[in-house]
Protein backbone atom coordinates (compact mmCIF):
# COMPACT_ATOMS: atom_id res chain seq x y z
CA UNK A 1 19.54 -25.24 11.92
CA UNK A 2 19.49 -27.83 9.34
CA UNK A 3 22.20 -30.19 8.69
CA UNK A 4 22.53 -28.86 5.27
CA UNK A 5 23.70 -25.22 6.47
CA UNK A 6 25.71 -26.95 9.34
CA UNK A 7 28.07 -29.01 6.23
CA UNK A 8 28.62 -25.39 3.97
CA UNK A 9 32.07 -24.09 5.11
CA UNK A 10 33.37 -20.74 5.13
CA UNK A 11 34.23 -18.63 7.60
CA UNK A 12 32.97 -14.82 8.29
CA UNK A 13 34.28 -12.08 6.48
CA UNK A 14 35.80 -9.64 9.24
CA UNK A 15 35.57 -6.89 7.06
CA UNK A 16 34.52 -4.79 4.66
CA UNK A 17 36.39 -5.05 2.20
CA UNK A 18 34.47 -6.72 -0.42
CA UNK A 19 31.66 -4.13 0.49
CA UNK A 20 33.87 -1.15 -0.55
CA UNK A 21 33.77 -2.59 -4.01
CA UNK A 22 30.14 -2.59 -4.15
CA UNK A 23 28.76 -0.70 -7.24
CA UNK A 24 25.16 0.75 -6.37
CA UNK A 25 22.85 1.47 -8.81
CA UNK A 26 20.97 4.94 -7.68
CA UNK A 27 18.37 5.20 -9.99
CA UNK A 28 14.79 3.14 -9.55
CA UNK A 29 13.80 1.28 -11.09
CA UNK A 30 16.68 -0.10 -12.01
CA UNK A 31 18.00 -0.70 -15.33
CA UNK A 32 20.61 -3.26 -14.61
CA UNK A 33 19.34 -6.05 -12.26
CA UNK A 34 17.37 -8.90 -14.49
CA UNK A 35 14.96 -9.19 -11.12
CA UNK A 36 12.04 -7.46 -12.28
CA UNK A 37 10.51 -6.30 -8.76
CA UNK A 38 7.40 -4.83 -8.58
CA UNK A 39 6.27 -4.01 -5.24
CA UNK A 40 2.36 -2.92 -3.80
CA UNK A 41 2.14 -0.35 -1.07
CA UNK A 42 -0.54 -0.81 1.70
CA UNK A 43 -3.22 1.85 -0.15
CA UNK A 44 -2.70 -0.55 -3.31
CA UNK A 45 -2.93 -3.61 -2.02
CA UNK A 46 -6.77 -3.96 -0.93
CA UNK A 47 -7.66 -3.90 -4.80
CA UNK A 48 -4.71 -6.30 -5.47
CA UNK A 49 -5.65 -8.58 -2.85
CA UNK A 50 -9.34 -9.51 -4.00
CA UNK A 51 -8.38 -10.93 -7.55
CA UNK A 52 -4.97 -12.45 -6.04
CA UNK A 53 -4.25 -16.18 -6.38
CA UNK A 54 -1.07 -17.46 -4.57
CA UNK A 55 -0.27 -20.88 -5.01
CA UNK A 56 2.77 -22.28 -2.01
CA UNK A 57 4.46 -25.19 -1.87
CA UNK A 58 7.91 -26.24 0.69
CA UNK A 59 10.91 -27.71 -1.05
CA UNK A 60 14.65 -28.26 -0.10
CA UNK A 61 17.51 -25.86 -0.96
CA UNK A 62 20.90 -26.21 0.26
CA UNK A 63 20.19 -24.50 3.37
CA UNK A 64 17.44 -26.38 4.61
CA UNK A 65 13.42 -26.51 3.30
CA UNK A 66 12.49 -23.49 2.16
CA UNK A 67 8.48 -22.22 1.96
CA UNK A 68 7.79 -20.49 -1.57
CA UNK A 69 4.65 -18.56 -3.27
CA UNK A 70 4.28 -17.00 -6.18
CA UNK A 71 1.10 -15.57 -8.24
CA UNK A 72 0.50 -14.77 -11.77
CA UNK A 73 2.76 -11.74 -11.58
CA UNK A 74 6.07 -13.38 -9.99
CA UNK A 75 7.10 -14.43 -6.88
CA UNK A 76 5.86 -12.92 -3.79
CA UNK A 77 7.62 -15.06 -1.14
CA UNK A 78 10.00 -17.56 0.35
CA UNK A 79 11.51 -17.58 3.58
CA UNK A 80 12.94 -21.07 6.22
CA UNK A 81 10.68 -23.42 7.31
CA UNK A 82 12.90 -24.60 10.90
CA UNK A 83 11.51 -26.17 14.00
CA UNK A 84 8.00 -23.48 13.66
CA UNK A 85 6.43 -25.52 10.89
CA UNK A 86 4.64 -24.32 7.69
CA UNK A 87 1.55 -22.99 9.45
CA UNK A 88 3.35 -20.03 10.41
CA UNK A 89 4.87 -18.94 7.16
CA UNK A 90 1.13 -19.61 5.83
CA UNK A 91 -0.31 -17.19 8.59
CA UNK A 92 2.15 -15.16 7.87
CA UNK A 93 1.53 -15.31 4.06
CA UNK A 94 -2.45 -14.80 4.91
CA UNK A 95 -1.32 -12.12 6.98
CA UNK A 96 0.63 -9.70 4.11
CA UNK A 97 -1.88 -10.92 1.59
CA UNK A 98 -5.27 -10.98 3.21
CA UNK A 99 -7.71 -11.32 0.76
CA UNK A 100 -5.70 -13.36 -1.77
CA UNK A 101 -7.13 -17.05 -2.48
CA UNK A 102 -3.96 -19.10 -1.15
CA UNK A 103 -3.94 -22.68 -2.06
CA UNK A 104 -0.87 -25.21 -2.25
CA UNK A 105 0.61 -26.59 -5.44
CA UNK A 106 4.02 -28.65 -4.72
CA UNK A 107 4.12 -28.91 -8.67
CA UNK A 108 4.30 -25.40 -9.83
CA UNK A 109 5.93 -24.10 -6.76
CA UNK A 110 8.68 -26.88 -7.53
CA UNK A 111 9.65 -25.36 -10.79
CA UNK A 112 9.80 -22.23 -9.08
CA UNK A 113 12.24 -23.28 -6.16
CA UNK A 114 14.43 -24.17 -8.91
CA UNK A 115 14.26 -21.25 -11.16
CA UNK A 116 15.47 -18.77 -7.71
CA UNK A 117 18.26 -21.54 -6.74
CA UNK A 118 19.46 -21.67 -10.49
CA UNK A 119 19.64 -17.92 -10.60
CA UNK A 120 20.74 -17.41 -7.33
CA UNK A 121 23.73 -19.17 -8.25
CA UNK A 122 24.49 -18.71 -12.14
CA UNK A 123 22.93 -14.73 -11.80
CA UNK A 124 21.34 -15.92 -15.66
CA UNK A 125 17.95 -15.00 -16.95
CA UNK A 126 15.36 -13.00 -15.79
CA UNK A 127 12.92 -13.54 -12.61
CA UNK A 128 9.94 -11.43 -11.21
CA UNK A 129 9.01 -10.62 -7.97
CA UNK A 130 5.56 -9.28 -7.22
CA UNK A 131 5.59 -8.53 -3.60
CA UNK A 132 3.86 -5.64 -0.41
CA UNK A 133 5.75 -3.31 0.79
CA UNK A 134 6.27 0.19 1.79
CA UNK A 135 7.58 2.79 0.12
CA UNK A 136 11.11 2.49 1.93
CA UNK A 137 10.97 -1.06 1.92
CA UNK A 138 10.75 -1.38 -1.63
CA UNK A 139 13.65 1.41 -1.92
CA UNK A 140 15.75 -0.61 0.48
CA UNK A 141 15.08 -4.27 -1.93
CA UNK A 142 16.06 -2.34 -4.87
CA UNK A 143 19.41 -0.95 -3.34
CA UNK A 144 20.07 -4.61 -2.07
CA UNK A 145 19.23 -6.18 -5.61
CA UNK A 146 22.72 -4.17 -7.04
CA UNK A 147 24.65 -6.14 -4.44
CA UNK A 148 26.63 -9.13 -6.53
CA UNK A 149 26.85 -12.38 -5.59
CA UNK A 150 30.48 -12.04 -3.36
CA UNK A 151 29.88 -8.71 -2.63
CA UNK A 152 29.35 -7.15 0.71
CA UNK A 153 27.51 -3.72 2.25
CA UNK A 154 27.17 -2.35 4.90
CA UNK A 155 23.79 -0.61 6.42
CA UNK A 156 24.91 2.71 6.13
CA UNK A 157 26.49 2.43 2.82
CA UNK A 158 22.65 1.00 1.70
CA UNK A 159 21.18 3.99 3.78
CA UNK A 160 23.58 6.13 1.62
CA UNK A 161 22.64 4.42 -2.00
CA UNK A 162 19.11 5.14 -1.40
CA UNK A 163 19.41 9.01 -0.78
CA UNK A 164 18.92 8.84 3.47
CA UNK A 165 22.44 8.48 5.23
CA UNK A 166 20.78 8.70 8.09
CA UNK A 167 18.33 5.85 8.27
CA UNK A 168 20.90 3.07 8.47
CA UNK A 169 19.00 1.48 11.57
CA UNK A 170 15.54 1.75 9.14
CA UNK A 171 17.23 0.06 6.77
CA UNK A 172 17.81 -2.32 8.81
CA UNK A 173 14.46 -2.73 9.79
CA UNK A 174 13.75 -2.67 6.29
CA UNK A 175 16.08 -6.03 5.36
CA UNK A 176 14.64 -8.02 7.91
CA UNK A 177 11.55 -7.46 6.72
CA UNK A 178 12.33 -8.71 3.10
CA UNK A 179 9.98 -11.07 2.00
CA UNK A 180 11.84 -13.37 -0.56
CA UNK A 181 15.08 -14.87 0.98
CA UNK A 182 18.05 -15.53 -1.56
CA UNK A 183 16.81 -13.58 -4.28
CA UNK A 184 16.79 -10.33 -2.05
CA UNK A 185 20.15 -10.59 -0.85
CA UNK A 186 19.45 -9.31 2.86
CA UNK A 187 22.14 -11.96 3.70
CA UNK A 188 24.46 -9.27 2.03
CA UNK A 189 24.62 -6.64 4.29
CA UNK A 190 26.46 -6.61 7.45
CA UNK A 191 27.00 -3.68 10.14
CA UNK A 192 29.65 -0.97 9.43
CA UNK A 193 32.39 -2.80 11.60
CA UNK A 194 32.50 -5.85 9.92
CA UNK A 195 30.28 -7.91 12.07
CA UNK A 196 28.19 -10.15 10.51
CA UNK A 197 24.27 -8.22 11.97
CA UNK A 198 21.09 -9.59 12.09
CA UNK A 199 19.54 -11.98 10.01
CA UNK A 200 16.27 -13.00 9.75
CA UNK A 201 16.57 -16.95 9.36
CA UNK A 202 19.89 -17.32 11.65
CA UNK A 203 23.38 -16.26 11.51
CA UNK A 204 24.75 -19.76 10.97
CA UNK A 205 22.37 -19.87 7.83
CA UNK A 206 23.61 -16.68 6.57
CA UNK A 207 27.67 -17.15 6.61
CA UNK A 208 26.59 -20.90 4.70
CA UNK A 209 25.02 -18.39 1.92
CA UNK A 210 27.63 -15.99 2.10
CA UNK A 211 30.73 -19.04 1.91
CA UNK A 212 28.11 -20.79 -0.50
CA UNK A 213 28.03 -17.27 -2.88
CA UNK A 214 31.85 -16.80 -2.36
CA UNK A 215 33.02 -20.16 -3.75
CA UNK A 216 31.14 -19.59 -7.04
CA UNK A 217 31.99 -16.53 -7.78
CA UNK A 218 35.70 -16.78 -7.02
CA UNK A 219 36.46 -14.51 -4.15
C-alpha cells in the first residue's frame, strides 16, 4: 500500500447506518447520475473491438498511482498500479478489449485522471464511461452509481435495488469486477453486518476513500 493511503485517516464505519439513508434509483438508465455509462455486452463487443482505440497512461491520485484508459466514447478503465507493475493492468486491458489498438498517451490520459479526481470529489459536471460488461454487471454499476459520496450499502440492499434480492453474493462478484475504480463506487458497499467486505485494490485503500469521501461531504 502506498504511503499516500497509509497518511488518509478515518476509521471504519461499524455500521450501517449511513447505508439506510441510501436513495436508489430503480429505473435504468438512470436519469439522475451525471455519469453517462454505457456498457458493451460480450455478443457486442467483437464489432466494437475492431475500430476501438484506447489510449492509457499511469498518474498519481491520493491513493497511490492509478492506471487509466479511455477511448473516443469515455472512459473504459482505471484501477491501482501496486507492487504488480503496469504490464498487468495492460494485459489485463488487452484482455477485456482484445482487438482494440491500445497505445499510451501520458498527455491525454493526464487530463483525464484529473477530470475523475475533480468529480470524484466536487460530484460537478458530467463524465462518460464506455466500458464491457455483462448484462448484470452493468445492472450492478448502475445501482452503485446512485450511491452518494458519504453514503453506504450494503450487498443485499444493491441485490434488492436491482430487482434480485437474492443475488447479493453475485453482486458481489459483480463489484469486484468493476472496471473503473472511484468513479464506480464499489468502495461503497460493505456486507450486511457492517463489516467493511472485499475490495478489489485492498481494504486499507478503501477505508482512505471512504474517510477521504466522508470529510468532504460532511458526515
Amino acid at each position: 500500500m502506498s504511503a499516500h493511503t497509509k497518511a488518509l485517516p478515518g476509521a471504519f464505519p461499524s455500521s450501517l447506518e449511513a447505508a439506510n439513508a441510501v436513495s436508489f434509483c430503480h429505473t435504468f438508465p438512470l436519469r439522475h447520475c451525471p455519469v453517462s455509462l454505457e456498457v458493451v455486452t460480450p455478443r457486442g463487443r467483437a464489432a466494437a473491438d475492431a475500430r476501438l482505440v484506447i489510449e492509457y497512461g499511469v498518474h498519481e491520485t491520493p491513493f497511490g498511482a492509478g492506471f487509466i484508459a479511455m477511448t473516443a466514447r469515455g472512459l473504459c478503465n482505471m484501477t491501482f498500479v501496486d507492487s504488480e507493475g503496469v504490464a498487468t493492468h495492460l494485459t489485463a486491458l488487452q484482455g477485456r478489449w482484445p482487438l482494440a489498438e491500445i497505445k499510451g498517451n501520458q498527455e491525454s490520459t493526464r487530463a483525464a485522471m484529473a477530470a475523475l479526481l475533480a468529480w470524484q470529489e466536487a460530484e460537478g459536471g458530467s463524465l462518460s464511461l464506455y466500458v464491457s460488461g455483462t448484462d448484470f454487471q452493468a445492472r450492478v454499476w448502475r445501482a452503485l452509481l446512485t450511491i452518494a459520496p458519504g453514503q453506504l450499502a450494503s450487498y443485499g440492499q444493491i441485490a434488492q435495488a436491482i430487482g434480485q434480492p437474492r443475488a447479493a453474493r453475485a453482486v458481489g462478484l459483480a463489484a469486484g469486477a468493476n472496471p473503473v475504480a472511484l468513479l464506480i463506487p464499489c468502495h461503497r458497499v460493505i456486507r450486511q453486518d457492517g463489516g467493511p467486505g472485499g475490495y478489489r485494490w485492498g481494504c486499507a485503500r478503501k477505508q482512505a476513500i471512504l474517510a477521504w469521501e466522508a470529510a468532504r461531504s460532511g458526515r
